[in-house]
C-alpha atoms as a PDB file:
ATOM      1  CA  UNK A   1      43.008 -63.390 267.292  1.00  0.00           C
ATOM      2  CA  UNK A   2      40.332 -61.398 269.375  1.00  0.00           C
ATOM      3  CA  UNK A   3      39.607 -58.066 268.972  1.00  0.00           C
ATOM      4  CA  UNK A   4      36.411 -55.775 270.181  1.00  0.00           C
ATOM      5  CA  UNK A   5      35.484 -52.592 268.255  1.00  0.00           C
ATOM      6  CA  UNK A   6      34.651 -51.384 264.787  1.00  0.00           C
ATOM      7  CA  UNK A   7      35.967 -52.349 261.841  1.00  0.00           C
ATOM      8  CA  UNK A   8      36.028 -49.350 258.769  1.00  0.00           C
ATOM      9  CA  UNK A   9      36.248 -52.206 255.938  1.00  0.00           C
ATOM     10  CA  UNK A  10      35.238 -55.539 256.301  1.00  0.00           C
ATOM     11  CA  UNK A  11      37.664 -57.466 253.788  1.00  0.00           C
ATOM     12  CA  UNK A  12      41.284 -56.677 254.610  1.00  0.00           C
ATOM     13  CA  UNK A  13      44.134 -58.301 251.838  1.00  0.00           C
ATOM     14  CA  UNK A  14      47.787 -57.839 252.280  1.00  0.00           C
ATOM     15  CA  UNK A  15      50.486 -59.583 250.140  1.00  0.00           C
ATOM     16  CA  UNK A  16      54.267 -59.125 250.517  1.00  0.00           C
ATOM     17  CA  UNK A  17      57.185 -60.894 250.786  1.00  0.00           C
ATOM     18  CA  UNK A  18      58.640 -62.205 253.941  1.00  0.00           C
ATOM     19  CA  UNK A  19      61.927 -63.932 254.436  1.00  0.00           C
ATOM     20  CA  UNK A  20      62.062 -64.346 250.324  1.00  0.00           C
ATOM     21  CA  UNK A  21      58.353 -66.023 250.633  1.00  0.00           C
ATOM     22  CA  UNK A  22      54.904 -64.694 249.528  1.00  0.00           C
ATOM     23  CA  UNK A  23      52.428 -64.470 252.536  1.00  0.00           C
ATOM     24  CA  UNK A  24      49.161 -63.672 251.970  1.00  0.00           C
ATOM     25  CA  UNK A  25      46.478 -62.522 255.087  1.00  0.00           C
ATOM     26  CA  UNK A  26      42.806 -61.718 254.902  1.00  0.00           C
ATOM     27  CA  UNK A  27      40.889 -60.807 257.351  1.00  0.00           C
ATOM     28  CA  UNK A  28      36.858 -60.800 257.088  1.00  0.00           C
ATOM     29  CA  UNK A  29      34.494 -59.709 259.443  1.00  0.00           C
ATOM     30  CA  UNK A  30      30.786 -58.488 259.704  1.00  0.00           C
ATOM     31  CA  UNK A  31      30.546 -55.349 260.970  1.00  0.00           C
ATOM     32  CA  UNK A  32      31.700 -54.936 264.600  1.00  0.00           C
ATOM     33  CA  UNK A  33      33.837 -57.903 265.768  1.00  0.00           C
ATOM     34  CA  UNK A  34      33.980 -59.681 268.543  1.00  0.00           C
ATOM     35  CA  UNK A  35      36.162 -62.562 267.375  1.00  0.00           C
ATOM     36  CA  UNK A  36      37.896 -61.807 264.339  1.00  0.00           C
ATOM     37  CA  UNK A  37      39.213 -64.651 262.523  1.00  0.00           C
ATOM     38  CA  UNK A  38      42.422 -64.311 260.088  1.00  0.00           C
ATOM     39  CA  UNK A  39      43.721 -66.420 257.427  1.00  0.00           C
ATOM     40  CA  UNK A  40      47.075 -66.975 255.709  1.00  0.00           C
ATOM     41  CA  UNK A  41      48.132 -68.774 253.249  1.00  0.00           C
ATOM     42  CA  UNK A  42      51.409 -69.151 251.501  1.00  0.00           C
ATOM     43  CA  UNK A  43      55.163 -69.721 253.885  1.00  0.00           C
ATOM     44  CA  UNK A  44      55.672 -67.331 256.126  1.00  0.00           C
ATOM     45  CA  UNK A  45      59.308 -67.502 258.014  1.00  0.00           C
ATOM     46  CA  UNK A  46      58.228 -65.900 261.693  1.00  0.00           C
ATOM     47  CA  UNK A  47      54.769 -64.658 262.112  1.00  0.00           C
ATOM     48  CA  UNK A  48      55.178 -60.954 263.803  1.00  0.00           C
ATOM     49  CA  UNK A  49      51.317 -61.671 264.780  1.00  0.00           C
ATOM     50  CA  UNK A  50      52.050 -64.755 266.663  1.00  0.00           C
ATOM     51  CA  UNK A  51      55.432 -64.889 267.814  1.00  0.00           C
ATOM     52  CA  UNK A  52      56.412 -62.594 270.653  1.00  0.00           C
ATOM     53  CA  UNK A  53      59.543 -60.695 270.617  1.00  0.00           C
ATOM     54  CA  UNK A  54      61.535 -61.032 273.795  1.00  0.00           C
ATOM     55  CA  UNK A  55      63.947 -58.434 275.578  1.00  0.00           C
ATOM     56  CA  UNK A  56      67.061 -59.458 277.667  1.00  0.00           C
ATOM     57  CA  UNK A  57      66.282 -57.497 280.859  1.00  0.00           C
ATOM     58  CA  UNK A  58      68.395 -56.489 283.963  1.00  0.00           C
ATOM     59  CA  UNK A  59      66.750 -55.872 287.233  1.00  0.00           C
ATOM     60  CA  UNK A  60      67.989 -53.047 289.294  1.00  0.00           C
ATOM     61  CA  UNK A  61      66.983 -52.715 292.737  1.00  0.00           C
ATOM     62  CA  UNK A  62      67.383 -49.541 295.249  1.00  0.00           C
ATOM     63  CA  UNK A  63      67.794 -51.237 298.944  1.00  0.00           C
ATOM     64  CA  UNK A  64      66.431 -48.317 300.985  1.00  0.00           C
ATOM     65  CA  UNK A  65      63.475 -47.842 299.304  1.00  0.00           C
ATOM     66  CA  UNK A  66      62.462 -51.007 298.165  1.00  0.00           C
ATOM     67  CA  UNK A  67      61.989 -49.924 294.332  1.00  0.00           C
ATOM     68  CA  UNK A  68      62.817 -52.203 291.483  1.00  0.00           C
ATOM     69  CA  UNK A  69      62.643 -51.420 288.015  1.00  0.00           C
ATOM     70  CA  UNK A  70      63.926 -53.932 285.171  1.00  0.00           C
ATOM     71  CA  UNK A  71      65.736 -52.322 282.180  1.00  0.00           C
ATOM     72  CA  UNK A  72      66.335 -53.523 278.636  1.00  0.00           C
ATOM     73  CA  UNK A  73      69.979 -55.305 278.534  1.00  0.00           C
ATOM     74  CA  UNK A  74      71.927 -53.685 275.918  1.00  0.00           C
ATOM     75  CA  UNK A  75      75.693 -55.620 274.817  1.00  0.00           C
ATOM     76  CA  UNK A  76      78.285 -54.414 277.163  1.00  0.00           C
ATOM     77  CA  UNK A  77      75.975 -52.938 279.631  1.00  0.00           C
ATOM     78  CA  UNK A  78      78.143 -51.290 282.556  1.00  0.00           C
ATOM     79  CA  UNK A  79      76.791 -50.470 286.137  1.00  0.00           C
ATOM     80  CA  UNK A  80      76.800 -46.779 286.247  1.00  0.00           C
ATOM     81  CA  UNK A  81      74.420 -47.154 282.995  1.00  0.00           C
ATOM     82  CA  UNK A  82      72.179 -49.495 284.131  1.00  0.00           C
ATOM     83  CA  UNK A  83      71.847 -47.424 287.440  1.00  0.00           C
ATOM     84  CA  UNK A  84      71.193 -43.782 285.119  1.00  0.00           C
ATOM     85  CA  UNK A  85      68.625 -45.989 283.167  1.00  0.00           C
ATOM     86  CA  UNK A  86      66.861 -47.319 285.812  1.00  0.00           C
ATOM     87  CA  UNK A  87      66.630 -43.599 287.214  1.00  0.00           C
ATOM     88  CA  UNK A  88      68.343 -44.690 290.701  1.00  0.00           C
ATOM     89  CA  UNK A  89      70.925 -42.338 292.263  1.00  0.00           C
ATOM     90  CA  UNK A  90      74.826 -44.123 292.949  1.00  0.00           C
ATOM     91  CA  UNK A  91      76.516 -41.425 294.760  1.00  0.00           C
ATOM     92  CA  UNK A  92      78.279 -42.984 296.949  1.00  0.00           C
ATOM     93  CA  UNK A  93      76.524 -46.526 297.099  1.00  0.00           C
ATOM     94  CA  UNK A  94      77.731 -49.970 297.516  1.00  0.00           C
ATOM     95  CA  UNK A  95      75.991 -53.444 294.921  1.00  0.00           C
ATOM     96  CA  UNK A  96      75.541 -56.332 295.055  1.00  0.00           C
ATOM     97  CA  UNK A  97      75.299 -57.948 291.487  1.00  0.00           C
ATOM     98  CA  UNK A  98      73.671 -61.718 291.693  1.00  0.00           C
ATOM     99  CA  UNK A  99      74.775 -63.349 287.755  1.00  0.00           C
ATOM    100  CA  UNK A 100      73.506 -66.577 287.784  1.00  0.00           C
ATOM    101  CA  UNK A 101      75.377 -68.454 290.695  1.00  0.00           C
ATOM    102  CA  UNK A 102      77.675 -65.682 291.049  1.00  0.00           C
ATOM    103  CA  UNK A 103      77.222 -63.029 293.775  1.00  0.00           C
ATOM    104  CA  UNK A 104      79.778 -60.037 293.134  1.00  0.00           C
ATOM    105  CA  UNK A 105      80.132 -56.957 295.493  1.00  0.00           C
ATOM    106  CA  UNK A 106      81.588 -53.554 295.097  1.00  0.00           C
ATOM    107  CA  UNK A 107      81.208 -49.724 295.524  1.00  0.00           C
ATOM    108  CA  UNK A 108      82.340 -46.155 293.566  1.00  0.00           C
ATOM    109  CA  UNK A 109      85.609 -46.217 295.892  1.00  0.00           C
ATOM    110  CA  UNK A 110      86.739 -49.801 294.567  1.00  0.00           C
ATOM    111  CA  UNK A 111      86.103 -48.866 291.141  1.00  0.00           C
ATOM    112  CA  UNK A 112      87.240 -45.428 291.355  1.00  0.00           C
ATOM    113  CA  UNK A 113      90.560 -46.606 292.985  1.00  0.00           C
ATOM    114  CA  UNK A 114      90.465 -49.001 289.777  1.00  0.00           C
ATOM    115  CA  UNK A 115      88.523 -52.075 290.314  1.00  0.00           C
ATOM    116  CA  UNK A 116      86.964 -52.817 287.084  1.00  0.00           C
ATOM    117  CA  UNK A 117      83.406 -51.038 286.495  1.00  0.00           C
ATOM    118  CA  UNK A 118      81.225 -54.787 286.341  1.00  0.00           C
ATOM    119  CA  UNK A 119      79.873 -55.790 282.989  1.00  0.00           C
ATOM    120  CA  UNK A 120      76.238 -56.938 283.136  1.00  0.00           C
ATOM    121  CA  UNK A 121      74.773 -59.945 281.821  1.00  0.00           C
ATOM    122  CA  UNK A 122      71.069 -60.653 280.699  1.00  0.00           C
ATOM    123  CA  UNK A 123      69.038 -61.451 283.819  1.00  0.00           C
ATOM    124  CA  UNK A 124      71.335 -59.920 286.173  1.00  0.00           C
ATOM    125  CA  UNK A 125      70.189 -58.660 289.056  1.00  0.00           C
ATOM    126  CA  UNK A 126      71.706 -55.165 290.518  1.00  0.00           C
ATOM    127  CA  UNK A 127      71.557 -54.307 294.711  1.00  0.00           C
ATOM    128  CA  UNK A 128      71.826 -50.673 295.381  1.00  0.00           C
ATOM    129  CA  UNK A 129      72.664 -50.695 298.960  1.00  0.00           C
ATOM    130  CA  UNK A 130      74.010 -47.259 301.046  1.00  0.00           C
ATOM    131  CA  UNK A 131      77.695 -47.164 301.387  1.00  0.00           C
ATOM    132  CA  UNK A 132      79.713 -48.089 304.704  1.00  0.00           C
END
């Protein structure tokens, strides 16, 4: 772990309990640190430090601009919210909604008329295209 700046205190001891283990850190340095070195000892389940979290994302894209903006995927993710997340305007547009292999294509007046409102997947990828 690298880190640049000062360092208030230079020996650093934490002890808990993690996933019904003891983990204990310590982190020495000598006065400002350029590479900081940490220890642990003890069993430690998932290190928060090392391990990065990851975040299902959908990608919405507006067609007449050119803008994309990925969102986090939440369970049972709908269109119209991934749209209002994203910050993109659907009045009166048409998608385009690549899952995997699957391409699917609709507008407000299908879904309105009662064409169910698509349920997005992780990785999805949302088309906002003008209506025709």
């Amino acid at each position: 772990m690298k880190t640049t700046g000062k360092v208030l205190t230079k020996t650093v001891t934490t002890a808990g309990s993690v996933a019904g283990k003891t983990a204990v850190a310590t982190v020495k340095t000598g006065g400002k640190v350029a590479g900081t070195a940490l220890t642990t000892t003890g069993s430690v389940a998932k290190s928060v430090a090392t391990s990065a979290v990851q975040t299902a994302m959908v990608t919405v894209k507006d067609a007449a601009t050119g803008v994309a903006k990925q969102i986090p995927w939440t369970e049972g993710m709908k269109l119209y919210a991934a749209s209002k997340t994203a910050e993109f305007s659907t009045y009166l547009k048409a998608f385009e909604i690549v899952s995997g292999a699957k391409t699917i294509r609709t507008d407000w007046k299908k879904i309105k008329a009662g064409a169910p409102e698509p349920v997005l997947k992780p990785g999805d990828i949302v088309t906002i295209r003008p209506a025709r």
